[in-house]
C-alpha atoms as a PDB file:
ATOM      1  CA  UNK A   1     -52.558  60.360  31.674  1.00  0.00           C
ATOM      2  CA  UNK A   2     -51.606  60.390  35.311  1.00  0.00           C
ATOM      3  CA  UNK A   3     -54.508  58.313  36.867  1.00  0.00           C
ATOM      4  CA  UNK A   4     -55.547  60.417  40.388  1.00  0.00           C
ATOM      5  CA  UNK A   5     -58.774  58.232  41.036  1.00  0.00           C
ATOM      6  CA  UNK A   6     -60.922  55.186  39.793  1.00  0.00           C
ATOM      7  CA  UNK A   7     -63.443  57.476  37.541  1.00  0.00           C
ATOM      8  CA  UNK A   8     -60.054  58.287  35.773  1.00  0.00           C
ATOM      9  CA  UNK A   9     -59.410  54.802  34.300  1.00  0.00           C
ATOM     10  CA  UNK A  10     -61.686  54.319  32.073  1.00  0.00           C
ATOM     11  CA  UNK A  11     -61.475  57.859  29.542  1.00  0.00           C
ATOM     12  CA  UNK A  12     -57.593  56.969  29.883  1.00  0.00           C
ATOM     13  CA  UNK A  13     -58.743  53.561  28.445  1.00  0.00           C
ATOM     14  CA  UNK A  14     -61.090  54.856  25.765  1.00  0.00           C
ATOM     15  CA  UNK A  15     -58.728  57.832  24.242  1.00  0.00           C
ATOM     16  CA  UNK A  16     -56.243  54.590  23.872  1.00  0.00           C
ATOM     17  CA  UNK A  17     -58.825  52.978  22.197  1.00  0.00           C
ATOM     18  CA  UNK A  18     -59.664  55.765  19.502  1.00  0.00           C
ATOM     19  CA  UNK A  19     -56.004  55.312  18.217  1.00  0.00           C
ATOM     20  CA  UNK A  20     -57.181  51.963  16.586  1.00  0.00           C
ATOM     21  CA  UNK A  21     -56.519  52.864  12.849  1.00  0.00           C
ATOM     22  CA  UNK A  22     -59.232  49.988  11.509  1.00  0.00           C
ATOM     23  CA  UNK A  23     -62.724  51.596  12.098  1.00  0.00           C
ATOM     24  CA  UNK A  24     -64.853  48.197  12.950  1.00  0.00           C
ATOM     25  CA  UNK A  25     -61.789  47.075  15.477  1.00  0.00           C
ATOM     26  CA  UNK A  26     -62.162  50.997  17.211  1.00  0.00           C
ATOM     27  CA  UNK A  27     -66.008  50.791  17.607  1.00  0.00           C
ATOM     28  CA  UNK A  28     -65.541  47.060  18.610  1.00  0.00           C
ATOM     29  CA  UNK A  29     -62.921  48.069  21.363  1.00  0.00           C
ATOM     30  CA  UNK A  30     -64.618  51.548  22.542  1.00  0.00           C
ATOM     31  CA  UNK A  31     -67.697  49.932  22.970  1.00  0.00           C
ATOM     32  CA  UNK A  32     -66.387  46.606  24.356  1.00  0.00           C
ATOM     33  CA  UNK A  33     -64.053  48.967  27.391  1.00  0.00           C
ATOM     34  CA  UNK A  34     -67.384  50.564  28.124  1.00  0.00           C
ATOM     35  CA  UNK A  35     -69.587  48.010  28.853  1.00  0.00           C
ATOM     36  CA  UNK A  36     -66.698  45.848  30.536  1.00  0.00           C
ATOM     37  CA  UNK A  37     -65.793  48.737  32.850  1.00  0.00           C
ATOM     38  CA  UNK A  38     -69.319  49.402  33.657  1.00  0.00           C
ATOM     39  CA  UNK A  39     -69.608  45.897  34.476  1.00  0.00           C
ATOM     40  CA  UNK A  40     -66.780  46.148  36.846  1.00  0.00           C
ATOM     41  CA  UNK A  41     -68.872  48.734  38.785  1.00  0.00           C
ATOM     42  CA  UNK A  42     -72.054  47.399  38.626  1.00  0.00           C
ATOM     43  CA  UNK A  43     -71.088  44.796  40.353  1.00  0.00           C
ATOM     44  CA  UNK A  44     -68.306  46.318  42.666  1.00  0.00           C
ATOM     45  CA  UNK A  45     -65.793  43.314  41.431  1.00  0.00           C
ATOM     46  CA  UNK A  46     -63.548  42.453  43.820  1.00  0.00           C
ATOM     47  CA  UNK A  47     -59.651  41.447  43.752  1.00  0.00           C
ATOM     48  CA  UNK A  48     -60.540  37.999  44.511  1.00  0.00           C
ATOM     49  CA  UNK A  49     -63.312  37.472  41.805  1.00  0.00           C
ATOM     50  CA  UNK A  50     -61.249  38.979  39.168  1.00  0.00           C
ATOM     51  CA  UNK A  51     -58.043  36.974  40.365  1.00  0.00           C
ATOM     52  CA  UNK A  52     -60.805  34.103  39.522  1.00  0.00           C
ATOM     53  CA  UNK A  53     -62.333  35.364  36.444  1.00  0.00           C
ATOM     54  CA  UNK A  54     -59.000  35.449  34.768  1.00  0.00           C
ATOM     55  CA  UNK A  55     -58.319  31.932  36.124  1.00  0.00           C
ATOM     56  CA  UNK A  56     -61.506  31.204  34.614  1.00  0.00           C
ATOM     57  CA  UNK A  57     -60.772  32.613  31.074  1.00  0.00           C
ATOM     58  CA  UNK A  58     -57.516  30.883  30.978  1.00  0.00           C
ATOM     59  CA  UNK A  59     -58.760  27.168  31.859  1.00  0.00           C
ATOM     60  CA  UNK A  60     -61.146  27.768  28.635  1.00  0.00           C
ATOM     61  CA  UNK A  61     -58.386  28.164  26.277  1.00  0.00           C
ATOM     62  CA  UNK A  62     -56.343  25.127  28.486  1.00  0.00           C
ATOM     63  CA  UNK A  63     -59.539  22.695  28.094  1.00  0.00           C
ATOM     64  CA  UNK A  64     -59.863  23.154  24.125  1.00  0.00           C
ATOM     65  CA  UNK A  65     -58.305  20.747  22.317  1.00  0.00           C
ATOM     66  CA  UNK A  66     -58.317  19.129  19.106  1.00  0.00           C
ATOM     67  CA  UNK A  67     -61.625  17.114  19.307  1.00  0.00           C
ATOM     68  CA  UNK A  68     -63.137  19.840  22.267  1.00  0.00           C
ATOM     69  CA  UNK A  69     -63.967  23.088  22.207  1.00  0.00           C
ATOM     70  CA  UNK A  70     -64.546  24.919  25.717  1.00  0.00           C
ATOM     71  CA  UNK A  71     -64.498  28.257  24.432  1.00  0.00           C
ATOM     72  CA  UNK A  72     -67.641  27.805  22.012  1.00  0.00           C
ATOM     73  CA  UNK A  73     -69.261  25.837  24.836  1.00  0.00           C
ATOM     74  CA  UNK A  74     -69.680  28.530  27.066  1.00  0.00           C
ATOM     75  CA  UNK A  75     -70.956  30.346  24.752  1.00  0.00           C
ATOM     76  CA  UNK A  76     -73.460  29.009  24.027  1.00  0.00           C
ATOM     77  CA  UNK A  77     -74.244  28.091  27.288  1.00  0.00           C
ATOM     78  CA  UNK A  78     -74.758  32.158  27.632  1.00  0.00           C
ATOM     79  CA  UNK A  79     -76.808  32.528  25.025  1.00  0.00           C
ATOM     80  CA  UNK A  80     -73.942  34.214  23.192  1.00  0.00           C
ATOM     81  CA  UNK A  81     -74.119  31.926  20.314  1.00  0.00           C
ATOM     82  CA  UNK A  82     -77.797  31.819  19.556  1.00  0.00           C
ATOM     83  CA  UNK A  83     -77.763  35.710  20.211  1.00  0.00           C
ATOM     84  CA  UNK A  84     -75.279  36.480  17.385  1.00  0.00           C
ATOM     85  CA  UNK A  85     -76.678  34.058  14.812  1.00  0.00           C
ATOM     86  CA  UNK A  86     -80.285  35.682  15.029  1.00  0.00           C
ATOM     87  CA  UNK A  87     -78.812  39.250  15.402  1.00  0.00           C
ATOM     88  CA  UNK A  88     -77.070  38.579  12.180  1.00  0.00           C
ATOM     89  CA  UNK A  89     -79.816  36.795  10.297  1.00  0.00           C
ATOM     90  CA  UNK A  90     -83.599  36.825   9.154  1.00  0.00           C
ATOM     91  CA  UNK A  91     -83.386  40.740   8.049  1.00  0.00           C
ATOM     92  CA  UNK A  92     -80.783  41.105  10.952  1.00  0.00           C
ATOM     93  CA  UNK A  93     -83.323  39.496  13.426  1.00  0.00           C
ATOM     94  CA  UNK A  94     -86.838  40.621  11.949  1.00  0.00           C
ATOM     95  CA  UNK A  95     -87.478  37.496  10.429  1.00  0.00           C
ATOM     96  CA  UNK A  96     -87.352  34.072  11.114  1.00  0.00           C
ATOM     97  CA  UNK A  97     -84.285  32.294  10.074  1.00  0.00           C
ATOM     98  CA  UNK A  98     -83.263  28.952   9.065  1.00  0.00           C
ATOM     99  CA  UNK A  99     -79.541  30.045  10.333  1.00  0.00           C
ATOM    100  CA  UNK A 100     -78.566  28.241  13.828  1.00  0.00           C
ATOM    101  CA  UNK A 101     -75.509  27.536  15.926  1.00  0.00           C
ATOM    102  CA  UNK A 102     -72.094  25.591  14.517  1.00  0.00           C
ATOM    103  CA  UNK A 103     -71.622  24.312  17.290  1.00  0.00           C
ATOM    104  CA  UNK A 104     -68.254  22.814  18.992  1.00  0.00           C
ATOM    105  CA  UNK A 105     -68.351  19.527  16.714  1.00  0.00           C
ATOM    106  CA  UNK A 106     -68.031  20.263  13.425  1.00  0.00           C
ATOM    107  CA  UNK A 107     -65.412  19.045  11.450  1.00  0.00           C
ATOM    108  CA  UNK A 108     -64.316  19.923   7.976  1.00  0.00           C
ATOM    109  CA  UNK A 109     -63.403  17.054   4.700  1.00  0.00           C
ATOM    110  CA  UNK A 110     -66.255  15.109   5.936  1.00  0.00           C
ATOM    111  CA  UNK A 111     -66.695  11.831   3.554  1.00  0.00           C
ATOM    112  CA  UNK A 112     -68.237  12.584   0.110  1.00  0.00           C
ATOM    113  CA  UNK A 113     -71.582  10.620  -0.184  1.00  0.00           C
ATOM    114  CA  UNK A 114     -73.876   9.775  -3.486  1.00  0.00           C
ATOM    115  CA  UNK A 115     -76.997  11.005  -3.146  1.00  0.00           C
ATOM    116  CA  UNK A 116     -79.626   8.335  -1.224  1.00  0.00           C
ATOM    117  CA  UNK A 117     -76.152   6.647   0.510  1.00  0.00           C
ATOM    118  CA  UNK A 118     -75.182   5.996   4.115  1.00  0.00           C
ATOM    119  CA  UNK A 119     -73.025   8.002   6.467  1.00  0.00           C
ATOM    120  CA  UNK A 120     -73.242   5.066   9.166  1.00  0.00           C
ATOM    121  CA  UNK A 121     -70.230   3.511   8.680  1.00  0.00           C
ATOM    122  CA  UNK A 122     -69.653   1.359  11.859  1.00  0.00           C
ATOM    123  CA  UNK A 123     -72.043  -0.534  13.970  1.00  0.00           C
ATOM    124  CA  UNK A 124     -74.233   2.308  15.257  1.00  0.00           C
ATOM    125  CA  UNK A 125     -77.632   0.401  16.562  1.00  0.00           C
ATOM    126  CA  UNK A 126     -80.664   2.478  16.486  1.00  0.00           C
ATOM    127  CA  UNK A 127     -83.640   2.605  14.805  1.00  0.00           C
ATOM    128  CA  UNK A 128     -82.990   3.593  10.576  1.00  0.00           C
ATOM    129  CA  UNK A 129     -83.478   7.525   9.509  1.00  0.00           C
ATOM    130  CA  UNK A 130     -83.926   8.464   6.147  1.00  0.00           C
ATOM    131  CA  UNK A 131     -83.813  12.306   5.320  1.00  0.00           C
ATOM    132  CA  UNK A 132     -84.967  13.790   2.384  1.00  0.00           C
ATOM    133  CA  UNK A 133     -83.589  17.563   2.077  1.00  0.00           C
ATOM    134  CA  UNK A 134     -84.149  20.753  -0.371  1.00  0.00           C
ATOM    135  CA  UNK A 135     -82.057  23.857  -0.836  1.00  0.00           C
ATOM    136  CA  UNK A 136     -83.976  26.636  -2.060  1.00  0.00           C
ATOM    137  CA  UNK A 137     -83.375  30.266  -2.277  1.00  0.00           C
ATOM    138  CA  UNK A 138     -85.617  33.120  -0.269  1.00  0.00           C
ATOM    139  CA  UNK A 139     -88.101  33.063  -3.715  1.00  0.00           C
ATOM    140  CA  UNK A 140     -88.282  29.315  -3.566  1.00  0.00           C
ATOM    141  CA  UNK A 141     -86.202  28.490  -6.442  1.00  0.00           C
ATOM    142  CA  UNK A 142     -84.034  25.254  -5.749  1.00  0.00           C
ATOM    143  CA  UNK A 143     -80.389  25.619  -5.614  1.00  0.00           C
ATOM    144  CA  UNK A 144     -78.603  23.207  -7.299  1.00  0.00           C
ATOM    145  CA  UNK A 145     -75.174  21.805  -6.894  1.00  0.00           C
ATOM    146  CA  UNK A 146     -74.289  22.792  -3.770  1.00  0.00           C
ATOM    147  CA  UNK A 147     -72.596  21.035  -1.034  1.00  0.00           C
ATOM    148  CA  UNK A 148     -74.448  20.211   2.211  1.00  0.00           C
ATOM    149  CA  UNK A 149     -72.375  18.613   5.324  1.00  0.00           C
ATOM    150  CA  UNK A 150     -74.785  16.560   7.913  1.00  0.00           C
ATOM    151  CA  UNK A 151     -73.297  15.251  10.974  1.00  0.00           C
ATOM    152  CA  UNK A 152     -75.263  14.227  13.972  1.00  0.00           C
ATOM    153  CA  UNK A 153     -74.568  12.403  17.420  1.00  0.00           C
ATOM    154  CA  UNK A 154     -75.256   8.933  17.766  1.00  0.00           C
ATOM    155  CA  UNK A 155     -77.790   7.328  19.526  1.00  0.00           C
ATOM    156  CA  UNK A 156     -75.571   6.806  22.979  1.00  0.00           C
ATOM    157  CA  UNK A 157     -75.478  11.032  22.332  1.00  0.00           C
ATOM    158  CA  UNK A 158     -71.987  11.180  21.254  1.00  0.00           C
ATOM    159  CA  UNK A 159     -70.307  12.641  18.224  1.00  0.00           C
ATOM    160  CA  UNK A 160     -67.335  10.180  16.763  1.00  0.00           C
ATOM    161  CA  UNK A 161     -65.180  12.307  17.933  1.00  0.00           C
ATOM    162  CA  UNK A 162     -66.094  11.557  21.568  1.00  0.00           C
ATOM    163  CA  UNK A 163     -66.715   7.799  21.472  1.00  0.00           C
ATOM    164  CA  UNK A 164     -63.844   5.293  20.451  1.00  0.00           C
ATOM    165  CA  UNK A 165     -66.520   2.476  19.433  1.00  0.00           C
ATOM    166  CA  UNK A 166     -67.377   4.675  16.375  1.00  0.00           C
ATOM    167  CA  UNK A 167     -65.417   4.904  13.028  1.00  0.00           C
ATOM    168  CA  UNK A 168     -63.464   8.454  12.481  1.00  0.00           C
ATOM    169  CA  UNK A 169     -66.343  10.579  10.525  1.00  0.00           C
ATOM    170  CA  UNK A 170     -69.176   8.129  11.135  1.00  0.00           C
ATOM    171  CA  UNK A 171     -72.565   9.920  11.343  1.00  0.00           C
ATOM    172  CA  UNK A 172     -70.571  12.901   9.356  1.00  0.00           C
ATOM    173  CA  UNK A 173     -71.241  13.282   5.101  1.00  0.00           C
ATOM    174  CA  UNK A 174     -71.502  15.830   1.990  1.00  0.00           C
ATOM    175  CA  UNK A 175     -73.599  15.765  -0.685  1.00  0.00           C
ATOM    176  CA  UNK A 176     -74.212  17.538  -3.531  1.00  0.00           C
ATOM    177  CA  UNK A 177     -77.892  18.805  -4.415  1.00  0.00           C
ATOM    178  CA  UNK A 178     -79.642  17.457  -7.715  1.00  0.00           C
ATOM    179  CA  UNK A 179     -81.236  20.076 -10.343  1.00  0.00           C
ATOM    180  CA  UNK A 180     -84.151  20.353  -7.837  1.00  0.00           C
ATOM    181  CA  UNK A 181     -82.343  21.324  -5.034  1.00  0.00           C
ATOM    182  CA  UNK A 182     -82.313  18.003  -3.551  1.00  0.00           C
ATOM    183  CA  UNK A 183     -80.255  15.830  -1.274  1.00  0.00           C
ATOM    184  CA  UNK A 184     -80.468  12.423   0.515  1.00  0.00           C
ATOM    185  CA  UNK A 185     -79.208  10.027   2.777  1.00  0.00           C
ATOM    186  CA  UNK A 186     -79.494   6.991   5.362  1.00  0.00           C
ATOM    187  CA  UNK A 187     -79.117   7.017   8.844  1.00  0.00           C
ATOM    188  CA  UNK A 188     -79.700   6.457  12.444  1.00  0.00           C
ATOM    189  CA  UNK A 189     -82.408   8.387  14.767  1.00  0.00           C
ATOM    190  CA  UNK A 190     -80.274  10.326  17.210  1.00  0.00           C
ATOM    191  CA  UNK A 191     -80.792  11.257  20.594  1.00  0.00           C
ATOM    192  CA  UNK A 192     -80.305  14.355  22.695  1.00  0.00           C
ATOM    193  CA  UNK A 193     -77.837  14.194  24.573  1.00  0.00           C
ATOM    194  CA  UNK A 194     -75.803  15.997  27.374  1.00  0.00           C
ATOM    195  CA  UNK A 195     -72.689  18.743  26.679  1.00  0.00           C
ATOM    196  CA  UNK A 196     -69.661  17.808  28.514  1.00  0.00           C
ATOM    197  CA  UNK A 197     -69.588  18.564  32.080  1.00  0.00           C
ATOM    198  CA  UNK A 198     -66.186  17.913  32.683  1.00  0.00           C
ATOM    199  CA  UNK A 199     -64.622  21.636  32.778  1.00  0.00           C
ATOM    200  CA  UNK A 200     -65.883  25.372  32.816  1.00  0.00           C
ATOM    201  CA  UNK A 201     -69.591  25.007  31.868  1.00  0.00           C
ATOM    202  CA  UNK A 202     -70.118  22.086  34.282  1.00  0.00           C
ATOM    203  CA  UNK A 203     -69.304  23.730  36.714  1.00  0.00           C
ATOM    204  CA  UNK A 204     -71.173  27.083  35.524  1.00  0.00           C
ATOM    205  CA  UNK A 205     -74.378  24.556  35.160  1.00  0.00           C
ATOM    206  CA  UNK A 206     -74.207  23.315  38.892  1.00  0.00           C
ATOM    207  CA  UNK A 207     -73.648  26.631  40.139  1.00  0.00           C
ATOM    208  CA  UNK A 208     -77.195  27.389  38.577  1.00  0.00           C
ATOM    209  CA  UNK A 209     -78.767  23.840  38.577  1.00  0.00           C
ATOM    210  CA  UNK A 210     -79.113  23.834  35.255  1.00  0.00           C
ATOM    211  CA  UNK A 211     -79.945  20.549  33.315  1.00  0.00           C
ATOM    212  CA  UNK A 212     -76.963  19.753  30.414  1.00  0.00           C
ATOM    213  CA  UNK A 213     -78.561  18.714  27.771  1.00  0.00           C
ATOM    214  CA  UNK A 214     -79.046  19.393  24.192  1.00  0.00           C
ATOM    215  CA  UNK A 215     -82.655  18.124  22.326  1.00  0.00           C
ATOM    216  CA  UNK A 216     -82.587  15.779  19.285  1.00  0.00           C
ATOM    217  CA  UNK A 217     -80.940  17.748  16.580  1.00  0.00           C
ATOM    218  CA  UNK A 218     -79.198  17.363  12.875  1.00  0.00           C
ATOM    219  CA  UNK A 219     -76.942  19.531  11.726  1.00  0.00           C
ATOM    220  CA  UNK A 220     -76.138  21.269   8.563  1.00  0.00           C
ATOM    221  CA  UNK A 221     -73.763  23.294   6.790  1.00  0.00           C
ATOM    222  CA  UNK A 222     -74.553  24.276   3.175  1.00  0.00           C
ATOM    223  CA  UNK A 223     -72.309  25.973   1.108  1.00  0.00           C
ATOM    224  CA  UNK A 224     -72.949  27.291  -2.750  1.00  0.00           C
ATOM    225  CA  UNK A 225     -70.822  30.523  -3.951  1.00  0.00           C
ATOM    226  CA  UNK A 226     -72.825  33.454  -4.048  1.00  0.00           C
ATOM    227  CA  UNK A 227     -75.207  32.497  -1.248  1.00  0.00           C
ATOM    228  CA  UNK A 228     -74.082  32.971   2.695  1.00  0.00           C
ATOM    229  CA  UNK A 229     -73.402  29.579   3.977  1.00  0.00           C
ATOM    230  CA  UNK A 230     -76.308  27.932   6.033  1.00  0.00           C
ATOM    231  CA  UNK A 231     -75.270  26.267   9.161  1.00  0.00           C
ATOM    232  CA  UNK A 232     -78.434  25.126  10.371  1.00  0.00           C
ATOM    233  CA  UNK A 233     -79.799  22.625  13.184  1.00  0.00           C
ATOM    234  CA  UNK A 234     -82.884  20.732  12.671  1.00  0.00           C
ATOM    235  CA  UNK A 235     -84.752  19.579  16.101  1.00  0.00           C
ATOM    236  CA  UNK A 236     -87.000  16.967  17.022  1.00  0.00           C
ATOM    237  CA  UNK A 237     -89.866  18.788  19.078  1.00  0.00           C
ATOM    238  CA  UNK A 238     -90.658  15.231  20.677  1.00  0.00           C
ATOM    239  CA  UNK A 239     -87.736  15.454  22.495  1.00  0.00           C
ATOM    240  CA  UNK A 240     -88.229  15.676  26.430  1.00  0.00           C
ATOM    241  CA  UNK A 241     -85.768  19.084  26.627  1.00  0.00           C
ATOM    242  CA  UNK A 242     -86.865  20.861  23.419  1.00  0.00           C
ATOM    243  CA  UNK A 243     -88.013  23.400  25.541  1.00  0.00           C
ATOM    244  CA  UNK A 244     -84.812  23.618  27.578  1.00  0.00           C
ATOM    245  CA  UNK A 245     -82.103  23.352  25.501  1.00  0.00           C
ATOM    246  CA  UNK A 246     -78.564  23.968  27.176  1.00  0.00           C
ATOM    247  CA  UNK A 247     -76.959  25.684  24.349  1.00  0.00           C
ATOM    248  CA  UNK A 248     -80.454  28.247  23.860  1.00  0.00           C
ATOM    249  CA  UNK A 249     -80.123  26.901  20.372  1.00  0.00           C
ATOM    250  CA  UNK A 250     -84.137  26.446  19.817  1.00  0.00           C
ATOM    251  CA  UNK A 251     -86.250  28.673  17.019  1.00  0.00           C
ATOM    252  CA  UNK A 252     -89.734  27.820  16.076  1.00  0.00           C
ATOM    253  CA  UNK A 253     -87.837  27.914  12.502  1.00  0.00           C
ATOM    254  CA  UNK A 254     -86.064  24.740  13.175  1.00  0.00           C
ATOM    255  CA  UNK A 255     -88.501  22.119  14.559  1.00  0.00           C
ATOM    256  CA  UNK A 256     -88.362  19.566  12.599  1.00  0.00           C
ATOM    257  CA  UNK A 257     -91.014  16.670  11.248  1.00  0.00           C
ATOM    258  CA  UNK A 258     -89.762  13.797  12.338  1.00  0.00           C
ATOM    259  CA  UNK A 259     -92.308  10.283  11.356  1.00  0.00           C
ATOM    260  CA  UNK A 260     -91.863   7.885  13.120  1.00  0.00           C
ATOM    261  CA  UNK A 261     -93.244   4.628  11.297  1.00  0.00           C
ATOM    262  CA  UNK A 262     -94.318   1.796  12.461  1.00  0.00           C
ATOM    263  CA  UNK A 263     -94.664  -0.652   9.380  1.00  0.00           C
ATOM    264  CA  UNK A 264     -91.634  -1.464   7.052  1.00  0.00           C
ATOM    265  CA  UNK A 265     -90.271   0.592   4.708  1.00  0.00           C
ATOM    266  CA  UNK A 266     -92.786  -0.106   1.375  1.00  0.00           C
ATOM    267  CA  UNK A 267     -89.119   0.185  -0.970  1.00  0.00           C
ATOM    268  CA  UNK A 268     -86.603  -0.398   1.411  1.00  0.00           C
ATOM    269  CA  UNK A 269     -86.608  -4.135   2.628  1.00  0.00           C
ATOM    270  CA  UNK A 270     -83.549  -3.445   5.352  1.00  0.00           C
ATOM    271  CA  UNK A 271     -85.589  -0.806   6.617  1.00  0.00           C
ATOM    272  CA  UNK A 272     -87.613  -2.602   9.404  1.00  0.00           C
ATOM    273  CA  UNK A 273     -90.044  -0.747  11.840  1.00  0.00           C
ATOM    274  CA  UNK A 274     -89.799   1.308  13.736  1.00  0.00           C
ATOM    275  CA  UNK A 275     -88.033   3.385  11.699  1.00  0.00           C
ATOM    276  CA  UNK A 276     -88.226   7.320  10.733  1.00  0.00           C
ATOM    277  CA  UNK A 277     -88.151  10.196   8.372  1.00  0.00           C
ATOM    278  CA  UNK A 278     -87.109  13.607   7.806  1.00  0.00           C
ATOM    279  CA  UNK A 279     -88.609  15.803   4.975  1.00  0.00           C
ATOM    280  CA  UNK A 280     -86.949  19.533   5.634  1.00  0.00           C
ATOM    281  CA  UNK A 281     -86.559  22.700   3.325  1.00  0.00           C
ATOM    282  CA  UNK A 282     -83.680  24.918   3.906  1.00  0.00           C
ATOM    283  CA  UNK A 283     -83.959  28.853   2.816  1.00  0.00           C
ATOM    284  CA  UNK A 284     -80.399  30.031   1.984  1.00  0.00           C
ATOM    285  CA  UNK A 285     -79.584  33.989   1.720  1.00  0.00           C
ATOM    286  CA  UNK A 286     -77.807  35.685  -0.503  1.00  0.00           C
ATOM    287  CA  UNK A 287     -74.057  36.905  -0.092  1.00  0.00           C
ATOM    288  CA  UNK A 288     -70.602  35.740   0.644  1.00  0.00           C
ATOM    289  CA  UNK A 289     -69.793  32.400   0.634  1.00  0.00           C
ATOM    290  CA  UNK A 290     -66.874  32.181   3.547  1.00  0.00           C
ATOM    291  CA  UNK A 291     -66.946  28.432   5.494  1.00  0.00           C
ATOM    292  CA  UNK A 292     -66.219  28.915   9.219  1.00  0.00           C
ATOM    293  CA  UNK A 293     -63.320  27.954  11.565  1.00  0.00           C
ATOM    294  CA  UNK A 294     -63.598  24.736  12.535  1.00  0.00           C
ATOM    295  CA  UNK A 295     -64.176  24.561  16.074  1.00  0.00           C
ATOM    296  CA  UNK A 296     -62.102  20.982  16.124  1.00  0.00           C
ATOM    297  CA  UNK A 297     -59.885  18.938  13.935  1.00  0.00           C
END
């Protein structure tokens, strides 16, 4: 097609489009040149401002790296993450869900733990956590036998990734549930902590003086074949930004009960006050068991 005038671009666009032989990539595309050239004259973009945008767009992909991903950051600094997961989960968003955001930190082969052990392993100071967690399925049957990945920042808020004082996969485990659906494990009470500022979305944040910072959260990732794999966060609703998170990451579904104690541990002599505990059921769905792209190495 010969394009006379502007209203002419976009059915040229779309009868390209409905070539795509895959049917999910053609309503994916159609539907994606819609909205995108609507958006273009909504807002009346200008040379300049896409000149930027595509600046923009490139700089995301130039910023990710092994140990950072840009990319995922932004999007959940749109809401796009959290928007997804619930769309897709919880009787495709009817329901509550324990589902929540990967994130940009998770890494995959994370250190195979016994059940009850430690995934500190270098000087992390900060007061002990023990978590107790259960695996059931949406009748409340436990699950045993499958594998569940924690990882959590430390309680400077950094991932060992991001911080050369910590070991390589400190604050990072699997375990294995016991016949009643069971895990456990020893660790430190994290923080919340702020995303990195450093690149795209600290920039987007300023522009909208917005705070960067995530609330008190541990992550999951629980994987058993026939089941969809939970990737779940579990929040601390003392935390000063619960109701602000960054990363819109934040369900009534995921608050967590974190005790904090003040005597010792009655069992544990190293276990000094203060010290807390997590006690926290996760609901798995059925379906296809497919682990993610990591978002780092």
């Amino acid at each position: 097609m010969i394009i006379e005038r502007q209203e002419d671009v976009t059915p040229a666009v779309l009868t390209v489009m409905e070539r795509t032989s895959d049917p999910r990539l053609r309503q994916i595309m159609i539907s994606l040149v819609r909205h995108l050239h609507g958006f273009v004259r909504d807002i009346r973009l200008t040379e300049a401002e896409f000149r930027e945008a595509a600046a923009i767009l490139a700089e995301l992909g130039q910023l990710s790296t092994a140990s950072h991903n840009e990319v995922v950051l932004v999007a959940g600094s749109l809401g796009v993450s959290s928007l997804v997961c619930l769309l897709n989960n919880g009787d495709q968003g009817n329901t509550e869900t324990d589902q929540s955001l990967l994130g940009p930190f998770w890494r995959l082969n994370s250190p195979r733990v016994e059940n009850g052990g430690t995934i500190v392993r270098s000087p992390t100071p900060g007061p002990p956590l023990l978590v107790k967690g259960r695996v059931i399925d949406k009748d409340g049957r436990p699950i045993a036998g499958a594998d569940v990945d924690v990882w959590h920042a430390s309680p400077v808020g950094f991932y060992e990734n991001q911080d050369p004082e910590q070991a390589d996969m400190n604050l990072r485990g699997k375990f294995t549930t016991d016949a009643e659906g069971c895990f456990r494990f020893r660790s430190v009470m994290m923080v919340g902590y702020p995303i990195p500022t450093n690149g795209v979305v600290g920039r987007l944040l300023k522009s909208q003086n917005r705070h960067p910072y995530r609330p008190a959260h541990l992550h999951a990732l629980i994987f058993k074949p026939r089941f969809k794999v939970l990737i779940s966060q579990v929040y601390d609703p003392a935390d000063p930004h619960i109701d602000s998170d960054v990363q819109f990451g934040v369900t009534k579904a995921l608050m967590g009960d974190f005790v904090r104690h003040q005597e010792p541990h009655p069992t544990e002599p190293d276990v000094t006050a203060p010290w807390y505990s997590l006690d926290h059921v996760y609901r798995m769905e059925a379906g296809e068991a497919v682990l993610p792209r990591p978002p780092i190495e």
